[in-house]
Protein backbone atom coordinates (compact mmCIF):
# COMPACT_ATOMS: atom_id res chain seq x y z
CA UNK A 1 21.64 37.34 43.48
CA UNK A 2 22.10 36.20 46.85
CA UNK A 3 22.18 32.34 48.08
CA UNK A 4 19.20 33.01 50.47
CA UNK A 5 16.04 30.34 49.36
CA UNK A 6 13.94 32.49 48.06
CA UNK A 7 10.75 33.12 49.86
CA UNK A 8 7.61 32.15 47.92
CA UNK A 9 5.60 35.51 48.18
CA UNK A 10 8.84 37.06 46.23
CA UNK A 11 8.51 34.84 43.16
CA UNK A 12 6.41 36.24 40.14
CA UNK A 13 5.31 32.74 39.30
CA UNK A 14 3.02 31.29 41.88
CA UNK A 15 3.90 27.56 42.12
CA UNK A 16 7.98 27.53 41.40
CA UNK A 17 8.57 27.48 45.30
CA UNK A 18 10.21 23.96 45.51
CA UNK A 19 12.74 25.56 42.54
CA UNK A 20 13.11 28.56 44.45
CA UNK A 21 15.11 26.80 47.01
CA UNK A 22 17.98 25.11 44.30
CA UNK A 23 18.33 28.87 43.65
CA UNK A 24 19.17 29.36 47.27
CA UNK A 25 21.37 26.29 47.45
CA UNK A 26 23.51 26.79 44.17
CA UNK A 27 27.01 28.68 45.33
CA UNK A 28 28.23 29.54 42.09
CA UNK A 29 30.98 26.90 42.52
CA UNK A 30 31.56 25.25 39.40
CA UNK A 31 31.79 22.21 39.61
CA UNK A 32 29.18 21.78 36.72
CA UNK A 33 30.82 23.78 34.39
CA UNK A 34 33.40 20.79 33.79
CA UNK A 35 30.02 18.27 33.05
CA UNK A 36 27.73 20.36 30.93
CA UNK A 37 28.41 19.89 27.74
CA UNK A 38 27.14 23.30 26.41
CA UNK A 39 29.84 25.12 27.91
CA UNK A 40 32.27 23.02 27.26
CA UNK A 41 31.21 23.02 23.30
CA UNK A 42 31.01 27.31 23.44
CA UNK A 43 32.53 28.19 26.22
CA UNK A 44 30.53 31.05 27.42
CA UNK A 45 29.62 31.06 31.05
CA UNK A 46 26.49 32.13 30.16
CA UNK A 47 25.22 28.60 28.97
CA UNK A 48 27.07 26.90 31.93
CA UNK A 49 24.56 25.52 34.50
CA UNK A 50 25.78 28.54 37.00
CA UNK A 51 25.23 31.14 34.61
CA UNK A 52 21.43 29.91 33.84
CA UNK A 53 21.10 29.68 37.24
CA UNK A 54 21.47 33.47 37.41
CA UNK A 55 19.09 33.61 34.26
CA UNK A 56 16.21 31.45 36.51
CA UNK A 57 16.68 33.54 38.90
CA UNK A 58 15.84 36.65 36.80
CA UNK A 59 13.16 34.86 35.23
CA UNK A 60 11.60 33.75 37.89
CA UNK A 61 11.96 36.31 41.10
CA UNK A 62 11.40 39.04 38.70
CA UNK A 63 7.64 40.18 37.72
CA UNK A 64 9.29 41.28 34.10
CA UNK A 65 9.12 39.20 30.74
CA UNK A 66 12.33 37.71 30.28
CA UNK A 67 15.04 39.11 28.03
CA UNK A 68 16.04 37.59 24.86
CA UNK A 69 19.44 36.83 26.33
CA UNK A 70 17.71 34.67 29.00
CA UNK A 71 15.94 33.12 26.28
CA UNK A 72 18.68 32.02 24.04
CA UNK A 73 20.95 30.49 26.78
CA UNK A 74 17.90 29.08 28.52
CA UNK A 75 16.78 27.29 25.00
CA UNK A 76 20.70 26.11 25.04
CA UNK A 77 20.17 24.08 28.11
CA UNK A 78 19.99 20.27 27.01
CA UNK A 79 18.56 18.79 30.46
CA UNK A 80 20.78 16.49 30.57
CA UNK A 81 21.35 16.62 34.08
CA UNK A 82 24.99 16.33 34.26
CA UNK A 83 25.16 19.55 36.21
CA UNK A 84 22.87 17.86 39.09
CA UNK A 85 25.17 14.67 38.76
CA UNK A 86 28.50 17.07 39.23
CA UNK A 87 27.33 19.40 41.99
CA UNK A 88 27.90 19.02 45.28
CA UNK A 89 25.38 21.20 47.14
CA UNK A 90 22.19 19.25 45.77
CA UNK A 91 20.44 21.91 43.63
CA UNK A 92 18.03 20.80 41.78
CA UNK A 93 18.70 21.86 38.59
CA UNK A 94 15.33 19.94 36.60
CA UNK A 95 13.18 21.73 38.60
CA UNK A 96 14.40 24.99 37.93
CA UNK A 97 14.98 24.74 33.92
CA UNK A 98 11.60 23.14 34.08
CA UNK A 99 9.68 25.84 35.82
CA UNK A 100 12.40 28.75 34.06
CA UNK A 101 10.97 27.16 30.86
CA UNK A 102 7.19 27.17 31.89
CA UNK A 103 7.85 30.91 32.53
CA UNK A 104 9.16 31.70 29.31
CA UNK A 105 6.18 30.55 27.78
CA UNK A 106 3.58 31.81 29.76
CA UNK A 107 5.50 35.39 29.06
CA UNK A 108 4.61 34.97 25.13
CA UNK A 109 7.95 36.47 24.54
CA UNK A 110 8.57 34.18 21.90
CA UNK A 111 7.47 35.10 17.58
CA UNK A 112 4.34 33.30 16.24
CA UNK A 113 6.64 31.30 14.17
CA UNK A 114 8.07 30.00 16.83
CA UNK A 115 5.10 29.01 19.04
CA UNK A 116 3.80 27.27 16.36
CA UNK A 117 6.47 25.11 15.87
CA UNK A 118 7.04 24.45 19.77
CA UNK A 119 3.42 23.44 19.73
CA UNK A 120 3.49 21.70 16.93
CA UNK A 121 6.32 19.28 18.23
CA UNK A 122 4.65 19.22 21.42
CA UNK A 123 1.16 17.44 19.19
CA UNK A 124 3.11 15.76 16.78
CA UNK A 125 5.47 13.98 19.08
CA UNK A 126 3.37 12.68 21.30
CA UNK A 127 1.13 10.98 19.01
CA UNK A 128 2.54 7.70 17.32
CA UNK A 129 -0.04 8.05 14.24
CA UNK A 130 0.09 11.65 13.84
CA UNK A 131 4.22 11.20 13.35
CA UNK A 132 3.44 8.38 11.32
CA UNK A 133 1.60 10.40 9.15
CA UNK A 134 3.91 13.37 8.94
CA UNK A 135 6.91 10.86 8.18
CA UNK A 136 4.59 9.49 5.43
CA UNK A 137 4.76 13.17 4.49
CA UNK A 138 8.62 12.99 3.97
CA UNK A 139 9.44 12.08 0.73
CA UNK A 140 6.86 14.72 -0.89
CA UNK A 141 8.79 17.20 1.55
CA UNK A 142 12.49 16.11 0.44
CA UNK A 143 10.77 17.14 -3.17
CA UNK A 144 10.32 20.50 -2.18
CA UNK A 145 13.08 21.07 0.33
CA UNK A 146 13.75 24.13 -1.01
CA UNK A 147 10.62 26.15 -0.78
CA UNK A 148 10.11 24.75 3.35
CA UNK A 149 11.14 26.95 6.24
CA UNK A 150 14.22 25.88 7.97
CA UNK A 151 12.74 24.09 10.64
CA UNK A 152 10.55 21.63 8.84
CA UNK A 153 14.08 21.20 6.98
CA UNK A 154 15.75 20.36 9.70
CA UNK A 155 12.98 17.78 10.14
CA UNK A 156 13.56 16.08 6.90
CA UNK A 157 17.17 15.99 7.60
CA UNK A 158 16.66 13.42 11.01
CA UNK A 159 14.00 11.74 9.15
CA UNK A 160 14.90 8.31 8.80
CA UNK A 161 13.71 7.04 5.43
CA UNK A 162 12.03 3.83 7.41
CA UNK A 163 9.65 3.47 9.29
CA UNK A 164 8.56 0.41 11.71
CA UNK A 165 4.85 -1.28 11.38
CA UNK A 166 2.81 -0.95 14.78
CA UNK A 167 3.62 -3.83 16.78
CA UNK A 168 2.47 -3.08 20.33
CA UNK A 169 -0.41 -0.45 19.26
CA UNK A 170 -3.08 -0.90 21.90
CA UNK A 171 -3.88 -2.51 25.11
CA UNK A 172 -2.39 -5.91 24.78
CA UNK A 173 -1.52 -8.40 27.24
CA UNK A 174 1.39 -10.63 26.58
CA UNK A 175 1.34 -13.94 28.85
CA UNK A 176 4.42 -14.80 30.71
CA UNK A 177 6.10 -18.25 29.28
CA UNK A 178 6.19 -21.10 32.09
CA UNK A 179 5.75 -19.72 35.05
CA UNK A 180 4.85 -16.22 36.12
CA UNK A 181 6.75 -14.71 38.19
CA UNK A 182 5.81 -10.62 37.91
CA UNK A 183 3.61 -9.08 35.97
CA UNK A 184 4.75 -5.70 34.91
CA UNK A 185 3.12 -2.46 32.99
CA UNK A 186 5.28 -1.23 29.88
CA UNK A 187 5.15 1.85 28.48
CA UNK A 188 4.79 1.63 24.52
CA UNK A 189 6.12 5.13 24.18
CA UNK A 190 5.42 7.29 21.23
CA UNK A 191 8.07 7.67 18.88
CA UNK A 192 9.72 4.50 19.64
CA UNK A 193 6.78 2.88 18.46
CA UNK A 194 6.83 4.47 15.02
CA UNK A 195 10.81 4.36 14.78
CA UNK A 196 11.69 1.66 16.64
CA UNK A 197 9.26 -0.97 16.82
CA UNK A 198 12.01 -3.81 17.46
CA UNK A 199 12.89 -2.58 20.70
CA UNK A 200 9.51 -2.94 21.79
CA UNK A 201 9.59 -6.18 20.06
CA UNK A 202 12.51 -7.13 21.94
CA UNK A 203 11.49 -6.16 25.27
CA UNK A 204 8.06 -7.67 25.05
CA UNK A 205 10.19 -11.58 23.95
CA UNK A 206 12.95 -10.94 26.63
CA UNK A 207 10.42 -10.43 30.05
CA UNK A 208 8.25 -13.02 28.94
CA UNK A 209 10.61 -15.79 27.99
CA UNK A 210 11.54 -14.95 31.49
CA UNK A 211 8.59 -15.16 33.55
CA UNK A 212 6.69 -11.96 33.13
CA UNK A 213 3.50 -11.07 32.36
CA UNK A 214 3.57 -7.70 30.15
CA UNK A 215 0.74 -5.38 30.09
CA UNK A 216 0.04 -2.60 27.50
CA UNK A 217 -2.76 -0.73 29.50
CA UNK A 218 -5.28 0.72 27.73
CA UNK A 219 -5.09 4.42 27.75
CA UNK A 220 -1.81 4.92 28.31
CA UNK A 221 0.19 6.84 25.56
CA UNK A 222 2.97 9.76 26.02
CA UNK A 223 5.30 10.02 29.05
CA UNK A 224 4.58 13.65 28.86
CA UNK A 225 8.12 14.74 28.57
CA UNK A 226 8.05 16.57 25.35
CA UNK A 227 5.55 19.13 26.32
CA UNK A 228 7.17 19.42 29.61
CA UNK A 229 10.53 20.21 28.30
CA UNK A 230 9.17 22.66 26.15
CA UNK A 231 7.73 24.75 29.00
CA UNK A 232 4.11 23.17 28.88
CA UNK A 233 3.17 21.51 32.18
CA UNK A 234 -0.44 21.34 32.36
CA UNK A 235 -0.26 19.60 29.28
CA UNK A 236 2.63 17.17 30.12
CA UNK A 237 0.66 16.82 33.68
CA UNK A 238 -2.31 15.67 32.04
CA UNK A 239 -0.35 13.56 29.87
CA UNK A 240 1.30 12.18 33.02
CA UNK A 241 -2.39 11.55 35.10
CA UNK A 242 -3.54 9.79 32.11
CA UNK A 243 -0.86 6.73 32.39
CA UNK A 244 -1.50 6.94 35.89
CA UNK A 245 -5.31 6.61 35.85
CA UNK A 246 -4.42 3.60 33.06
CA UNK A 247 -1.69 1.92 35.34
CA UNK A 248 -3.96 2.05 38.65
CA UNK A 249 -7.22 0.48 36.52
CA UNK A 250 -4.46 -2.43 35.76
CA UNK A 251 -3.01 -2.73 39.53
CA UNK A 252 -7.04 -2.99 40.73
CA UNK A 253 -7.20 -5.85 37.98
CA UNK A 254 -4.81 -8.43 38.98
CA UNK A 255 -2.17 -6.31 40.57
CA UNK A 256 1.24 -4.58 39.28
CA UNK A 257 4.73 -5.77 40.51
CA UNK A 258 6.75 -2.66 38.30
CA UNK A 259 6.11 -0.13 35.82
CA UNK A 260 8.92 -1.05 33.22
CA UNK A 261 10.23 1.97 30.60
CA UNK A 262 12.73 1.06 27.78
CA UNK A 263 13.60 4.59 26.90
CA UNK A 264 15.95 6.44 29.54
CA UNK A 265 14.07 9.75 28.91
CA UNK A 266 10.50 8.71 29.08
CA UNK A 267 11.70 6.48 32.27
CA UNK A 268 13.59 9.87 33.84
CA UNK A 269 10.05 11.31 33.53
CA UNK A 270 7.56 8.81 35.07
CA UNK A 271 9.65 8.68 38.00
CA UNK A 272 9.24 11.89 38.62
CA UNK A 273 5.61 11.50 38.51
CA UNK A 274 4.88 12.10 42.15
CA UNK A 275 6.59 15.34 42.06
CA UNK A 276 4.88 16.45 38.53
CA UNK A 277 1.15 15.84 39.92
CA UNK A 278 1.59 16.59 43.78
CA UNK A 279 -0.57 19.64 43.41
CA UNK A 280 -3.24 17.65 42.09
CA UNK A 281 -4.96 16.20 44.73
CA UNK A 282 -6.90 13.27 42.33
CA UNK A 283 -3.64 12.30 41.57
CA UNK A 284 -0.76 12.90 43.80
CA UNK A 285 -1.40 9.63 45.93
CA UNK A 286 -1.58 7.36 43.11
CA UNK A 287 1.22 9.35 41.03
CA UNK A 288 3.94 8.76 44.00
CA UNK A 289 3.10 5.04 43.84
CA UNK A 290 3.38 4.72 40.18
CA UNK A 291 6.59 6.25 40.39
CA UNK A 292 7.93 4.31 42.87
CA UNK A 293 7.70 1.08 41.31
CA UNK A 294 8.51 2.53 37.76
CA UNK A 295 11.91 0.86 36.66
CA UNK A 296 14.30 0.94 33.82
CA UNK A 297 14.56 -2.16 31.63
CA UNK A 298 18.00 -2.80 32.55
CA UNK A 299 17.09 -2.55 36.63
CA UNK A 300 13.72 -5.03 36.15
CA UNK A 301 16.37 -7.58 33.90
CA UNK A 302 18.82 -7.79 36.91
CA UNK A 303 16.35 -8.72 38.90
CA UNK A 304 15.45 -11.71 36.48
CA UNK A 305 17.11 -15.50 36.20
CA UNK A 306 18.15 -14.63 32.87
CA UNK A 307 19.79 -17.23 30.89
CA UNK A 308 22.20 -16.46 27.96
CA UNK A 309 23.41 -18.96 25.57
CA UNK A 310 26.04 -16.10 24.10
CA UNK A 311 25.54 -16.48 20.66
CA UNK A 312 28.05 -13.82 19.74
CA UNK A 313 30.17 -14.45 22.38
CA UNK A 314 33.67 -11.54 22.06
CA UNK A 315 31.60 -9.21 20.13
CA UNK A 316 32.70 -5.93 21.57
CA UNK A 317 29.90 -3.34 22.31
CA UNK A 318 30.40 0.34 22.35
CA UNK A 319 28.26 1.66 24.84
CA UNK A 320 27.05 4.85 25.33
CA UNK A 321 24.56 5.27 28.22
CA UNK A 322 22.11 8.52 27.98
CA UNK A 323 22.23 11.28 29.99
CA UNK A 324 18.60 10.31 31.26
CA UNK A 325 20.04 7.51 32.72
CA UNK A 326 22.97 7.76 34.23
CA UNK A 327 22.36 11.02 35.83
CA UNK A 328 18.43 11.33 35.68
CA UNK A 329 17.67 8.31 37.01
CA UNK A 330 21.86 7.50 38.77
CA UNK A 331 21.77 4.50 36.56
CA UNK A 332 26.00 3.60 35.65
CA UNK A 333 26.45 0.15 35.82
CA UNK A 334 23.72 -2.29 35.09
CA UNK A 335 23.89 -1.82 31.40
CA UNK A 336 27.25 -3.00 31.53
CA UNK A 337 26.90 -5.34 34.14
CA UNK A 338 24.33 -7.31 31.55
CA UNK A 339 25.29 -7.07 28.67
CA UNK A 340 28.58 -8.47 30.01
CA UNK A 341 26.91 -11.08 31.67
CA UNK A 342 25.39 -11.90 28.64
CA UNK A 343 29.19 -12.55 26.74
CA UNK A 344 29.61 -9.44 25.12
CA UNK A 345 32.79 -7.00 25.61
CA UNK A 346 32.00 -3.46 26.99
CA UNK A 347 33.95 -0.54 25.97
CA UNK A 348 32.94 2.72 27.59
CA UNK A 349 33.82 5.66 25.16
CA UNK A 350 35.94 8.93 27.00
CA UNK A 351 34.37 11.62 28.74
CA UNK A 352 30.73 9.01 28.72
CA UNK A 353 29.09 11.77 31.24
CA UNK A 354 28.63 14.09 28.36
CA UNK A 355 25.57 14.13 26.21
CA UNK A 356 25.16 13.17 22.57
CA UNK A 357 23.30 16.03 21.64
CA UNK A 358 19.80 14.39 20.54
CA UNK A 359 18.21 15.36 23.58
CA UNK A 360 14.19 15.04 22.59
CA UNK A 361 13.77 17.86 20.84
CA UNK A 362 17.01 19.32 21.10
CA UNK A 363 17.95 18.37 17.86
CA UNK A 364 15.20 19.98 16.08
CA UNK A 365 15.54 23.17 17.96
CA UNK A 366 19.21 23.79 18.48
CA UNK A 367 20.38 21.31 15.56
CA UNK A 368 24.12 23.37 15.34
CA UNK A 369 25.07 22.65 19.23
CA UNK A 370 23.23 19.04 18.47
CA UNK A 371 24.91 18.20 15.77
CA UNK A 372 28.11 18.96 17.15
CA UNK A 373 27.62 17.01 20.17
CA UNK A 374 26.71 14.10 18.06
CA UNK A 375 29.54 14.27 16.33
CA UNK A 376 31.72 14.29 19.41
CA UNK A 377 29.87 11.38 20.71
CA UNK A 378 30.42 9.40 17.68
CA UNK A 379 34.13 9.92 17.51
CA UNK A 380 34.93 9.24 21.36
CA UNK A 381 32.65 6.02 20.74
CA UNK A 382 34.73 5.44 17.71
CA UNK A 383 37.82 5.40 20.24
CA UNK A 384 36.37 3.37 22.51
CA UNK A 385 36.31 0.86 19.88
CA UNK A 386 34.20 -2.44 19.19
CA UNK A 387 32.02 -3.69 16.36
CA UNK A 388 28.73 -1.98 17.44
CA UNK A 389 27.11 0.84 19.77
CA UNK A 390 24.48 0.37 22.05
CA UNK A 391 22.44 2.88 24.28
CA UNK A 392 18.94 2.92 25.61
CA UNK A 393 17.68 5.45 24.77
CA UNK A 394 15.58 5.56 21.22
CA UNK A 395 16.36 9.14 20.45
CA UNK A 396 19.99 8.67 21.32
CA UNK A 397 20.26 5.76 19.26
CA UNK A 398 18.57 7.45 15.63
CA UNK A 399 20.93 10.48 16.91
CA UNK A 400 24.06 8.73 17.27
CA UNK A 401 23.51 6.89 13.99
CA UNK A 402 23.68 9.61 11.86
CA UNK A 403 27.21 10.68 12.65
CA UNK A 404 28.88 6.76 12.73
CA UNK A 405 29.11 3.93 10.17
CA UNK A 406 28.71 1.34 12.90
CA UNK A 407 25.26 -0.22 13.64
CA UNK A 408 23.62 1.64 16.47
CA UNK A 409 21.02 -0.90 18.53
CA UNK A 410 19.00 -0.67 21.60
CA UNK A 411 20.74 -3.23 24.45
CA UNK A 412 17.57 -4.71 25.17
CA UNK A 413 17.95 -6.24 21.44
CA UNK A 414 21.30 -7.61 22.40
CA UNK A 415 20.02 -8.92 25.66
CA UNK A 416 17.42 -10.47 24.04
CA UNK A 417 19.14 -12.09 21.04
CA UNK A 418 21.91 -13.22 23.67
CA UNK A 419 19.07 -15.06 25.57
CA UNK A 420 17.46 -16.69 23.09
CA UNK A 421 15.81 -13.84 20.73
CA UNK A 422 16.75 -12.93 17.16
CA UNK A 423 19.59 -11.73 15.75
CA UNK A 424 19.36 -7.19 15.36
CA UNK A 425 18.80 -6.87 12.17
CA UNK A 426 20.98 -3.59 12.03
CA UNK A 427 23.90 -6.40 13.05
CA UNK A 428 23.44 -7.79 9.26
CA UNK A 429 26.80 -5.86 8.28
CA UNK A 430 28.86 -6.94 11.45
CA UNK A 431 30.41 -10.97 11.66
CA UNK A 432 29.73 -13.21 14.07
């Protein structure tokens, strides 16, 4: 492969042009090899960021199906990003595992068992009472564990036991206390909302105790990056034009000061809305704006007079900060920055650049290489120390919590009880 951009009539799939050029800029260097943490874990080159370069390249210059060795490293990739965060010649790498992906799948390479269970994660996912029901589903399925293919297995094995009661199901609007000063859009998310209502819960009591009006808008649902990392576009695009139309009907009806996203993953993925729907011309306008004022949690808080009355004050936190975060979106320091501010005491586990394996549906479909990475994660955070782990990311957080006895929360909670809010409730085990 040479490190000319590849011209757009060569490419077999029509539309992969802006990943044609990170093919062109990548020189083989790598740097990444030293931040993904496939490699690092197996230690092939082949699932090193350089070596699925080559792979995308082959997949997607090349008008035949893609081999099963392109495949298998390919599925290894965890988009975490931290290849794009290490390299210094700017390729980037989203856009071509993204598009690589999208080819895979239109090449029907893969067995019927497996399409059906990429497509079934890409329904069930995305629909907060659809995974309510299948968790419902759980305890009949632990009864017959035996007789169930190894994925739904695998399923039952992440399955936490509880589940949380809708709290922000629906277009809601909750008023600002005293004084308004924004009024901000938040997405409810999808999985979150059946796993991990209280972050919701706690996001919704910390903007508004602080002057913000929040707005569930009606018709807005999945980020869209489930189907997208699974090689499904059109169906994560539609996904995405849906929270657009939703969030423009709400900026004609009294205005929008910020789109506000309290998972790192979904967050990574609405601010790349203007890229994901700049083909579609009903859209592209309106998806650049939404993206632009789309922030994480953490970034719309420091902008905030918060006011903490530290009611845990030398508690020492044990943060981990996802991969979507810190090098999707090139968030580092606010989390610690608040939650500092707020009285706590920050401890930053070793080698924090490296991902904890959950990785949306990583876990379900590579749970080996997950697991392992979780457990890694959970010891460094062990030697970082401190009384409890926090991360912002929901599917970090129920990952990380399977591999450490510590109480795993969301920092919004700890923001939130520190400023007035109630206690976590997985602090119950943990003094002061």
């Amino acid at each position: 492969m040479t490190n000319a951009v590849i011209a757009g009539e060569r490419l077999a799939h029509p539309g992969a042009e802006y990943a044609s050029a990170s093919l062109g800029q990548c020189q083989h260097c790598g740097f990444c090899t030293l931040h993904c943490p496939t490699f690092l874990l197996l230690r092939d080159e082949r699932d090193s960021p350089r070596g699925r370069v080559r792979f995308a390249a082959e997949i997607l210059e090349t008008g035949r199906p893609p081999t099963p060795e392109a495949v298998r490293h390919m599925d290894r990739c965890l988009s975490c990003l931290g290849c794009s965060s290490a390299c210094p010649f700017g390729v980037d790498h989203q856009r071509l595992w993204d598009e690589s992906r999208a080819a895979i799948e239109r090449a029907g390479v893969r067995s019927l068992r497996e399409r059906l269970w990429r497509q079934a994660l890409a329904r069930l996912l995305v629909s907060p009472n659809w995974f309510r029901l299948m968790l419902g589903a759980a305890p009949l399925g632990r009864a017959l564990r035996p007789l169930l293919p190894a994925q739904l297995r695998r399923m039952l094995d992440v399955a936490p036991v509880r589940r949380s009661p809708p709290r922000i199901a629906g277009a809601r609007v909750y008023p600002a206390i005293g004084e308004r000063r924004m009024r901000v859009a938040l997405l409810a998310g999808c999985v979150q909302q059946v796993l991990g209502a209280a972050v919701d819960d706690a996001t919704v009591n910390l903007l508004t105790r602080h002057g913000c009006e929040v707005v569930v808008a009606e018709g807005s649902g999945c980020c869209g990056a489930v189907p997208l990392h699974l090689g499904m576009p059109e169906r994560a695009a539609r996904l995405a034009a849906a929270n657009v139309e939703a969030w423009e009907r709400i900026t004609a009806n009294g205005g929008l000061d910020a789109v506000v996203v309290n998972a790192s993953g979904c967050g990574t993925t609405v601010k790349d809305y203007g890229a994901m729907l700049s083909d579609e011309p009903r859209w592209a306008d309106a998806a650049g704006r939404i993206a632009a004022m789309t922030r994480d949690l953490t970034e719309l808080v420091a902008e905030l007079p918060v006011t903490y009355n530290n009611p845990a004050e030398g508690m020492t936190i044990a943060l981990h900060t996802p991969c979507s975060l810190q090098h999707g979106q090139g968030i580092t320091r606010s989390p610690q920055r608040l939650l500092r501010s707020a009285g706590f005491v920050v401890r930053e586990a070793p080698d924090a650049h490296l991902c904890c394996g959950s990785a949306g549906t990583y876990s379900l479909l590579q749970p080996e290489i997950a697991d392992k990475l979780g457990a890694n994660k959970a010891g460094a955070l062990e030697i970082a120390g401190g009384d409890v782990v926090a991360t912002g990311n929901i599917a970090c957080l129920l990952h990380i919590a399977r591999f450490t006895a510590k109480p795993v929360v969301h920092t919004v909670e700890l923001l939130d009880w520190a400023s007035g809010g109630t206690r976590p409730a997985a602090l119950d085990s943990v003094s002061g």
